[in-house]
N, C-alpha and C. Protein backbone atom coordinates (compact mmCIF):
# COMPACT_ATOMS: atom_id res chain seq x y z
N UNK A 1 -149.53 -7.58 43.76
CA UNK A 1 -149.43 -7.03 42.42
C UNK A 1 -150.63 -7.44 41.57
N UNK A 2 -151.37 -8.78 41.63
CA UNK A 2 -152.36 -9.65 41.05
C UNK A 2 -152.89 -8.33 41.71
N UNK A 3 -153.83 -7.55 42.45
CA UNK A 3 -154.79 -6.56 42.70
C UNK A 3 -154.79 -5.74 42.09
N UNK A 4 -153.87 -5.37 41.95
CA UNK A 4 -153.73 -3.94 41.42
C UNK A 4 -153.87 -3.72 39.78
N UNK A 5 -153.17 -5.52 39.48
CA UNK A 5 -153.68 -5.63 38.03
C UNK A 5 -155.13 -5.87 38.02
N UNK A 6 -155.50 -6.26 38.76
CA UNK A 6 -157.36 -6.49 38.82
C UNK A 6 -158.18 -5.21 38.84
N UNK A 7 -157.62 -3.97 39.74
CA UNK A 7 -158.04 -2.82 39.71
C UNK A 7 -157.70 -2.51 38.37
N UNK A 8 -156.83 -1.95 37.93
CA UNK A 8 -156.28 -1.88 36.97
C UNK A 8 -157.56 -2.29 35.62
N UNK A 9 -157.74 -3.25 35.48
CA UNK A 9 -158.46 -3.75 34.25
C UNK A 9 -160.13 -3.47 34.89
N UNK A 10 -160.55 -3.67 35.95
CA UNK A 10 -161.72 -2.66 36.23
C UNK A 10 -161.71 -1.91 35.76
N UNK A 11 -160.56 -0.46 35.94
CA UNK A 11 -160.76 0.62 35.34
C UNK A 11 -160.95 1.07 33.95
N UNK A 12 -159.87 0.34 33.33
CA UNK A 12 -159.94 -0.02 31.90
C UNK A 12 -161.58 -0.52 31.85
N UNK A 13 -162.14 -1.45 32.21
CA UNK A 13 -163.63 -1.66 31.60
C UNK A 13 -164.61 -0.63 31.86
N UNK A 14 -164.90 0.28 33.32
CA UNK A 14 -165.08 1.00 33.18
C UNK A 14 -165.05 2.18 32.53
N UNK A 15 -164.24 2.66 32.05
CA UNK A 15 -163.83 3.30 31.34
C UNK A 15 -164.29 3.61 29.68
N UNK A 16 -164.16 2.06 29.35
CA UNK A 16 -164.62 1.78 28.01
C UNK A 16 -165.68 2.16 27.65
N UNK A 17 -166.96 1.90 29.51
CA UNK A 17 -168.41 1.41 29.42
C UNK A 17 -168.41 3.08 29.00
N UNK A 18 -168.11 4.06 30.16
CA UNK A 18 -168.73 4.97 30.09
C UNK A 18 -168.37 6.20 28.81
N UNK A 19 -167.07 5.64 28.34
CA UNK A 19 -166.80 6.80 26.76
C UNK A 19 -167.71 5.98 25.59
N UNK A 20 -168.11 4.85 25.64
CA UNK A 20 -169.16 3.80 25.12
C UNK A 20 -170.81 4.51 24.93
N UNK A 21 -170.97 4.73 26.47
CA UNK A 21 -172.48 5.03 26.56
C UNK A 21 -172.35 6.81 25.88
N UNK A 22 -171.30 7.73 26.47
CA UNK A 22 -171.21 9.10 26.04
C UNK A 22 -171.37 9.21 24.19
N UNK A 23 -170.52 8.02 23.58
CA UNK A 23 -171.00 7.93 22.52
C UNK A 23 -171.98 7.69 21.87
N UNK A 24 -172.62 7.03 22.56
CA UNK A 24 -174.01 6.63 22.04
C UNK A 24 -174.85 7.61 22.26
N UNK A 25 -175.10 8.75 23.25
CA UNK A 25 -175.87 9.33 23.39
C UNK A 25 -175.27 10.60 22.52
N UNK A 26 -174.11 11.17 22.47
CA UNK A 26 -174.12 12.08 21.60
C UNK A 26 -174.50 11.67 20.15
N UNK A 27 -174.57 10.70 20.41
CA UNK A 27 -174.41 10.08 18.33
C UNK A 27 -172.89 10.20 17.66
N UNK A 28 -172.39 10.14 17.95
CA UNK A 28 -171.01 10.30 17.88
C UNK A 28 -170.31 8.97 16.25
N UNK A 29 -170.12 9.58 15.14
CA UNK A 29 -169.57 8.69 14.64
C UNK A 29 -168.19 8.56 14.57
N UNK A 30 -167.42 7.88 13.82
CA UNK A 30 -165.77 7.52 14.56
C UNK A 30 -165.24 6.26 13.58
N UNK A 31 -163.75 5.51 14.03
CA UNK A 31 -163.35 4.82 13.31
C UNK A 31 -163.48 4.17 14.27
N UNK A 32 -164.12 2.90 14.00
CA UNK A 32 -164.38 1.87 14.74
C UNK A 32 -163.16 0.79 14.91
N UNK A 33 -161.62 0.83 13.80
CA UNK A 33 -160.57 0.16 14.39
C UNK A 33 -159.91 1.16 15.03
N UNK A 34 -159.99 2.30 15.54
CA UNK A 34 -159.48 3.36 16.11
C UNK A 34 -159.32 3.01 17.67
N UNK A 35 -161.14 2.50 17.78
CA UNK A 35 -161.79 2.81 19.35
C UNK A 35 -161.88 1.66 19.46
N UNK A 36 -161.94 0.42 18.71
CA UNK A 36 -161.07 -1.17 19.21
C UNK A 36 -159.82 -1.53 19.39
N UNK A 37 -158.83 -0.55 19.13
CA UNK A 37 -157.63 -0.80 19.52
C UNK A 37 -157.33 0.32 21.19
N UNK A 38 -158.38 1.24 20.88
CA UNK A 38 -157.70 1.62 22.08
C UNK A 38 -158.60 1.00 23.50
N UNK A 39 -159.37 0.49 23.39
CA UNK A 39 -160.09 -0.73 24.05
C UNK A 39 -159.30 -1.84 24.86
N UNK A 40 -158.95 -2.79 23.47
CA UNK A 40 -158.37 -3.88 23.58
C UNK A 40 -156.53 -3.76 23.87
N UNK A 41 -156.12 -2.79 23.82
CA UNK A 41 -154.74 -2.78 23.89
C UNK A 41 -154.30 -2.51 25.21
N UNK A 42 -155.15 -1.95 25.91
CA UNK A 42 -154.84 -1.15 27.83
C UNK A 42 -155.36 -2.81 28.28
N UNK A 43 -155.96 -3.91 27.50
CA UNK A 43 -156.86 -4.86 28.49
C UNK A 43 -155.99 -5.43 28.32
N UNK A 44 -155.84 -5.43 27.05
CA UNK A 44 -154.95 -7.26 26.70
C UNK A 44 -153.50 -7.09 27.58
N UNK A 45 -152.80 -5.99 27.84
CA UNK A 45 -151.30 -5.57 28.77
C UNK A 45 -152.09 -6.15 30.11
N UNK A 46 -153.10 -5.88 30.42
CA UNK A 46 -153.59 -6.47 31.76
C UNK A 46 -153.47 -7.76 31.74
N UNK A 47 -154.04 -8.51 30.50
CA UNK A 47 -154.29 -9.69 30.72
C UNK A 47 -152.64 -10.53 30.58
N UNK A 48 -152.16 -9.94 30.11
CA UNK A 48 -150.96 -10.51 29.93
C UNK A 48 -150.21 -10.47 30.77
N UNK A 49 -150.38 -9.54 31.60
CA UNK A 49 -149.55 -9.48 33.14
C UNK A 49 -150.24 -10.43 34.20
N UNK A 50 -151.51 -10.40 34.09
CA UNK A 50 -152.60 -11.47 34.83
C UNK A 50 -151.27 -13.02 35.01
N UNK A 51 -151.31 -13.12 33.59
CA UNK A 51 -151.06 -14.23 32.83
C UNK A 51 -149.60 -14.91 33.25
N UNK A 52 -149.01 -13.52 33.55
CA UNK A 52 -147.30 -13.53 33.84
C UNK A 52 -147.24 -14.12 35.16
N UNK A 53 -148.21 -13.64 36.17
CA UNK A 53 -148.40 -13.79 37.65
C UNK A 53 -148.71 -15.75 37.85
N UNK A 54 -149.57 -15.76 36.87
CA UNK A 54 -149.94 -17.27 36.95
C UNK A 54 -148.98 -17.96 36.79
N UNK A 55 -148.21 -17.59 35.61
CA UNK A 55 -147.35 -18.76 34.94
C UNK A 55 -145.96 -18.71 35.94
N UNK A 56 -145.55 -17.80 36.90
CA UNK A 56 -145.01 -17.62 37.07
C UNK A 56 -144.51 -18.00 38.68
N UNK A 57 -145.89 -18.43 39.43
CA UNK A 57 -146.79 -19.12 40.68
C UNK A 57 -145.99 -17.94 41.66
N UNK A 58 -146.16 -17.06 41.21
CA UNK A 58 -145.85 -15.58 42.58
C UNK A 58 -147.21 -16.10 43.42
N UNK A 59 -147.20 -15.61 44.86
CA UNK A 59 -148.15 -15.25 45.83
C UNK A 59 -149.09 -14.11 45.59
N UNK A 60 -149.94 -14.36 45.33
CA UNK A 60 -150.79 -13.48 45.14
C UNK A 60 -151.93 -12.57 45.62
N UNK A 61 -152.44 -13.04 46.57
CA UNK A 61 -154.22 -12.62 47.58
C UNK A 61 -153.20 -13.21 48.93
N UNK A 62 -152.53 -13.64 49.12
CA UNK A 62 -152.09 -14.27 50.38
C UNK A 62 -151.11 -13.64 50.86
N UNK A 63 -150.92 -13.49 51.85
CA UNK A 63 -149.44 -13.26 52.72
C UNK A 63 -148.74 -14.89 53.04
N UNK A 64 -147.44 -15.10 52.29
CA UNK A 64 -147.18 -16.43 52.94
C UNK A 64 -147.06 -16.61 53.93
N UNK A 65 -147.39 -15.99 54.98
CA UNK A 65 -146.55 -16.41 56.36
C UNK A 65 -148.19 -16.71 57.06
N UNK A 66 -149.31 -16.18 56.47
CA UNK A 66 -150.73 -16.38 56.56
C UNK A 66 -151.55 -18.01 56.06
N UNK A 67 -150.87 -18.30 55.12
CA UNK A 67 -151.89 -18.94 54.44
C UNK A 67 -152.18 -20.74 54.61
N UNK A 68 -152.84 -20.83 54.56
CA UNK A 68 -153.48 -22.06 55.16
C UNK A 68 -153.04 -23.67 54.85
N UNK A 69 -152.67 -24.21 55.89
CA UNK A 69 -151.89 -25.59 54.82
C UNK A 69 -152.34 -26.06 53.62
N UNK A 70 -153.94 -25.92 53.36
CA UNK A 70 -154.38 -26.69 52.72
C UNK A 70 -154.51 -25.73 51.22
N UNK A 71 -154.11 -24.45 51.60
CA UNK A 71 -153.98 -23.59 50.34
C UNK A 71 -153.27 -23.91 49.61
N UNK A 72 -151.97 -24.23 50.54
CA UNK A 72 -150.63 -23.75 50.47
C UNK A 72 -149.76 -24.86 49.47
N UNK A 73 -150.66 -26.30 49.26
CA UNK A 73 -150.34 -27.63 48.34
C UNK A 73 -151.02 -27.61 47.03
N UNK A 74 -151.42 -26.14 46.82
CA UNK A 74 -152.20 -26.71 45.47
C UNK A 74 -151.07 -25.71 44.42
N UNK A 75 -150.79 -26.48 43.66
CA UNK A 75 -149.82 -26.38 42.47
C UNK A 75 -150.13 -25.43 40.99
N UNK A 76 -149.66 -24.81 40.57
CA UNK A 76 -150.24 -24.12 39.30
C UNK A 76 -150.74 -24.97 38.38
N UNK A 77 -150.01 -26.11 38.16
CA UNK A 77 -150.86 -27.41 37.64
C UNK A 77 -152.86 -27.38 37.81
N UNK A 78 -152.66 -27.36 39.24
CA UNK A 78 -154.24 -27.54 39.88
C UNK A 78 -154.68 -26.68 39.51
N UNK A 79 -154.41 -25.25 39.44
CA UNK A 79 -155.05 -24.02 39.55
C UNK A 79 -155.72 -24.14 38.07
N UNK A 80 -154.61 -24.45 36.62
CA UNK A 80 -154.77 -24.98 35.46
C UNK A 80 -155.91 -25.43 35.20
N UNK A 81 -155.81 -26.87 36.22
CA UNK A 81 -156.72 -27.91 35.75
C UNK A 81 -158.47 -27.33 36.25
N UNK A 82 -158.36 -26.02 37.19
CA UNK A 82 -159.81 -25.54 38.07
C UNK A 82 -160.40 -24.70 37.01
N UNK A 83 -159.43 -23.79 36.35
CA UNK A 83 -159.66 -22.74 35.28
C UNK A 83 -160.11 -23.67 34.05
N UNK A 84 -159.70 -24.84 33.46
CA UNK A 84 -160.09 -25.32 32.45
C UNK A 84 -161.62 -25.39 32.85
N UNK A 85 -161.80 -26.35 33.88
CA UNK A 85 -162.93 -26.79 34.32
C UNK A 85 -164.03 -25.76 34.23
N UNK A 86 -163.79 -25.10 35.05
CA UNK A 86 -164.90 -23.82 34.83
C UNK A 86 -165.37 -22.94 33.38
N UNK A 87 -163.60 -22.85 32.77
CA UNK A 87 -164.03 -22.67 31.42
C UNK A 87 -165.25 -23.55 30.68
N UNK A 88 -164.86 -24.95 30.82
CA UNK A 88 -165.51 -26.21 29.77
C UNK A 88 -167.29 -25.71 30.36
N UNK A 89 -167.66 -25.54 31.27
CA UNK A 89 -168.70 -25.35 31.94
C UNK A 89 -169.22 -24.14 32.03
N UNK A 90 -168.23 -22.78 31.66
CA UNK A 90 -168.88 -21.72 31.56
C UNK A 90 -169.60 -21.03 30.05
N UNK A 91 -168.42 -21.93 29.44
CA UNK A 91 -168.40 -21.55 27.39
C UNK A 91 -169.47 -22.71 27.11
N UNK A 92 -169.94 -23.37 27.96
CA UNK A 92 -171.22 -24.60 26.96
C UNK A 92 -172.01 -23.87 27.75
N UNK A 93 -172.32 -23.37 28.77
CA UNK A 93 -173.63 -22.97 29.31
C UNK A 93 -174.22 -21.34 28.47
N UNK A 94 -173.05 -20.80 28.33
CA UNK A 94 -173.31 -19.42 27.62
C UNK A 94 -173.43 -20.00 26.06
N UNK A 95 -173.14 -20.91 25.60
CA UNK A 95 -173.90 -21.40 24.19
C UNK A 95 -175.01 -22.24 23.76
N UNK A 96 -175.18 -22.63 25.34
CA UNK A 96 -177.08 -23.30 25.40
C UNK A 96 -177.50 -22.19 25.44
N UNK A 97 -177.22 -20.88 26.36
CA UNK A 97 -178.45 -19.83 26.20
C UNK A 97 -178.53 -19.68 25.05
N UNK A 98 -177.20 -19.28 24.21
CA UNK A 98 -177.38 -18.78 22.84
C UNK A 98 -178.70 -20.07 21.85
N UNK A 99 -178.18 -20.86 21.67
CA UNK A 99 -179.06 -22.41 21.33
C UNK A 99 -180.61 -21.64 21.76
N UNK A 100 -180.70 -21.81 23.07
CA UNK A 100 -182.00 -22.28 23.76
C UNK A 100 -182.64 -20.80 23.21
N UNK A 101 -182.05 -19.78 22.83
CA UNK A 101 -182.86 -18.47 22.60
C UNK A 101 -183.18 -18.37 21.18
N UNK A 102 -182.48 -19.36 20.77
CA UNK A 102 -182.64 -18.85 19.31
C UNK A 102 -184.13 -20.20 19.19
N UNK A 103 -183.69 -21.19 19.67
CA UNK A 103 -184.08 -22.65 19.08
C UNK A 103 -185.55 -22.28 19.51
N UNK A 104 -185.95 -21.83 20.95
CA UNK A 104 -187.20 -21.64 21.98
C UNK A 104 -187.75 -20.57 20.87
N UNK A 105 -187.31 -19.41 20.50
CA UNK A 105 -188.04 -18.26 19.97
C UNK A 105 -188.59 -19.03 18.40
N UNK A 106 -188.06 -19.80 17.91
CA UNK A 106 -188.52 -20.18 16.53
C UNK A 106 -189.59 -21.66 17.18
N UNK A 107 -189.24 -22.05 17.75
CA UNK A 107 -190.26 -23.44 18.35
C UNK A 107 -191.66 -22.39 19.04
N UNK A 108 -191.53 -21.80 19.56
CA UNK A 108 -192.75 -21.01 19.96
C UNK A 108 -193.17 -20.21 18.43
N UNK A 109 -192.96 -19.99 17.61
CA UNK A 109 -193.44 -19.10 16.35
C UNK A 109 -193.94 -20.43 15.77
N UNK A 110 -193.36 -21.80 15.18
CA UNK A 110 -194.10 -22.36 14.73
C UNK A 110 -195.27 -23.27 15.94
N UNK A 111 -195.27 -23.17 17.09
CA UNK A 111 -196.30 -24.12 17.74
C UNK A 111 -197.41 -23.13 17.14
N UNK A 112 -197.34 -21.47 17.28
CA UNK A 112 -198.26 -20.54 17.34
C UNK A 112 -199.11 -20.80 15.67
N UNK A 113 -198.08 -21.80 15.07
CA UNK A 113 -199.10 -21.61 13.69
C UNK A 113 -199.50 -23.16 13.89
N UNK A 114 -198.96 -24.26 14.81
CA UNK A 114 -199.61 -25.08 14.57
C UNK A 114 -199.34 -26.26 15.59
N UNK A 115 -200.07 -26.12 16.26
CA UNK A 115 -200.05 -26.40 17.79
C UNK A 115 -199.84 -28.24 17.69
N UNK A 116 -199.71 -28.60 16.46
CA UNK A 116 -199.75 -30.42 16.73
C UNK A 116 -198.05 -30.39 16.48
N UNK A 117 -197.49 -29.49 16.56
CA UNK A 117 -196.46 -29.75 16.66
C UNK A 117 -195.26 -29.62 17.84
N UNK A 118 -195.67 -29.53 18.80
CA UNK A 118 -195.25 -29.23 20.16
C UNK A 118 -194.32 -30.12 20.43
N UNK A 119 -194.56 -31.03 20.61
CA UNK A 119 -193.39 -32.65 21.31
C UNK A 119 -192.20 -32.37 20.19
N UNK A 120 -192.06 -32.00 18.86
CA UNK A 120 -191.20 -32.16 18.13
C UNK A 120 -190.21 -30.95 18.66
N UNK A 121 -191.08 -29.62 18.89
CA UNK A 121 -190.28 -28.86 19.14
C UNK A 121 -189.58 -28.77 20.16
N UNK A 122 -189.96 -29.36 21.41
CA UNK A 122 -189.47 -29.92 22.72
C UNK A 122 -187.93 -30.68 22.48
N UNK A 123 -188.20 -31.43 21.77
CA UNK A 123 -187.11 -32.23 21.43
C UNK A 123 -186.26 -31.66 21.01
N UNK A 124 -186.31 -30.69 20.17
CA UNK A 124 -184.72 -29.67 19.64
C UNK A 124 -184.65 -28.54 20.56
N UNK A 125 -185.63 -27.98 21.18
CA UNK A 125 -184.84 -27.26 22.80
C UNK A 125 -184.23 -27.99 23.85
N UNK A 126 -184.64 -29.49 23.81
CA UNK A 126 -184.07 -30.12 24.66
C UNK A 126 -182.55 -30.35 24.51
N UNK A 127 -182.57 -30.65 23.26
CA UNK A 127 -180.86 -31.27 22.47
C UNK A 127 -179.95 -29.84 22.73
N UNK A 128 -180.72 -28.85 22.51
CA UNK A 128 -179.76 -27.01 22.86
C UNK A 128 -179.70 -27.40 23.95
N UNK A 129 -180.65 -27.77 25.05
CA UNK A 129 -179.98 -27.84 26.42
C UNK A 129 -179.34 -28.87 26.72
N UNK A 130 -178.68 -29.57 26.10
CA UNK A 130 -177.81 -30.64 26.12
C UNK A 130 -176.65 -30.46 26.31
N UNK A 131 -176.20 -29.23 25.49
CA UNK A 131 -174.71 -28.27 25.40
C UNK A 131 -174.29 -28.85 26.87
N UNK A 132 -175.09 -27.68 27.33
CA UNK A 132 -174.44 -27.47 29.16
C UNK A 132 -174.24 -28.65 29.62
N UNK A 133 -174.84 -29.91 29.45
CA UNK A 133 -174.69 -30.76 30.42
C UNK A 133 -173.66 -31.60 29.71
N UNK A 134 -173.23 -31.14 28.69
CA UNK A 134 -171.91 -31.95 28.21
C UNK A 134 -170.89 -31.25 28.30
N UNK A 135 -170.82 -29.82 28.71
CA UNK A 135 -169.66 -29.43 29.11
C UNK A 135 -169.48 -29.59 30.84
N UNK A 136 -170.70 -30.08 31.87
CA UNK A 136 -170.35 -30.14 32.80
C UNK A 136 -169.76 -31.56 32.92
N UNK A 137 -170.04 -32.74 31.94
CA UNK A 137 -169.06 -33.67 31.95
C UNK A 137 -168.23 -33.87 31.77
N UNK A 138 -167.64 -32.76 31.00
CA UNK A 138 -165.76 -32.62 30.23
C UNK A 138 -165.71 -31.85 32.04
N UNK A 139 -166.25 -30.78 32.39
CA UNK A 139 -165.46 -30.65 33.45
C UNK A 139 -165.15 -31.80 34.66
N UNK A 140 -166.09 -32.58 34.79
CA UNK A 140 -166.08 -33.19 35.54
C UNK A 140 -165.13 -34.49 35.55
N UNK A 141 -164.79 -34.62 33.69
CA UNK A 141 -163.59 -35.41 33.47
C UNK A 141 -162.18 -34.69 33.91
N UNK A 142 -162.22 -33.60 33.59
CA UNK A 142 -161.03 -32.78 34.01
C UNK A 142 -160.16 -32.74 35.36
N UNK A 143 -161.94 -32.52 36.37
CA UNK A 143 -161.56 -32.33 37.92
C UNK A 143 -161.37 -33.97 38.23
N UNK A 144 -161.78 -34.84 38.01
CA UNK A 144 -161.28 -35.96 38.66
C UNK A 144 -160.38 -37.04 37.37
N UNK A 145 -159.49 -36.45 36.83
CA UNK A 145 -158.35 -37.20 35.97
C UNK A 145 -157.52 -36.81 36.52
C-alpha cells in the first residue's frame, strides 16, 4: 500500500510540475490560493496516509515471509530515530547552502572592492559552513543515544 501511496504522490508532483510550467508559458494569471490549495491538498492526503503506514508499523516494501532477520528487529522507534537523523543533517546542510550563497556572493563583492580584506571574509563563509557540521553532530547524537 506504502507504493502505491509513493506512486500516488509522484503523480501528484508531476502533475503540479507540468500545469506549473503550461502556466508559465501561456502567461496565465489566476488565484494563487486557488492553485495552492489544489497543490497542497491531493499531497498532504498522501502524506498523511504515508504517515498512517508508519505510525501504524504495517509491512511495507517487504513480504514477511521474505525478509531478513536483521530487517526484521528494527522497531518504529529506530526507523524514528533514522528519519530524525537524516532530517537534523539534511535541514542544516540545505541552510549552509542557503548561508554559504548568500555570505560567498557578498564576501566576493566586497574582496572585489578591496582585496586586504580576504581572511575576514573567509572567516564568515567559514562559520555558514559550520551549520552542516553541527547538524551532522545532533545526528550523530541521535544515532548513537
Amino acid at each position: 500500500m506504502m507504493i502505491i501511496t509513493t506512486i500516488l504522490a509522484a503523480i501528484v508532483a508531476g502533475i503540479t510540475i507540468e500545469m506549473g510550467i503550461s502556466a508559465v508559458k501561456n502567461k496565465k494569471q489566476g488565484n494563487v490560493k486557488k492553485a495552492i490549495l489544489a497543490t497542497v491538498a491531493p499531497f498532504s492526503t498522501l502524506a498523511i496516509m504515508a504517515l498512517a503506514f508508519i505510525i501504524f508499523d504495517s509491512s511495507v516494501l517487504a513480504n514477511p515471509d521474505v525478509v531478513d532477520a536483521a530487517v526484521a528487529g528494527i522497531s518504529v522507534g529506530d526507523g524514528f530515530k533514522y528519519i530524525a537523523a537524516s532530517l537534523s543533517t539534511g535541514m542544516a546542510t540545505m541552510g549552509t547552502g542557503r548561508a554559504v550563497g548568500a555570505v560567498g556572493s557578498a564576501a566576493i563583492g566586497a574582496v572585489s572592492e578591496d582585496p586586504t580584506i580576504l581572511g575576514k571574509t573567509l572567516i564568515f563563509v567559514g562559520m555558514a559552513e559550520g551549520i552542516a557540521i553541527y547538524g551532522m553532530i545532533i545526528s550523530i547524537l541521535i544515532l548513537f543515544s
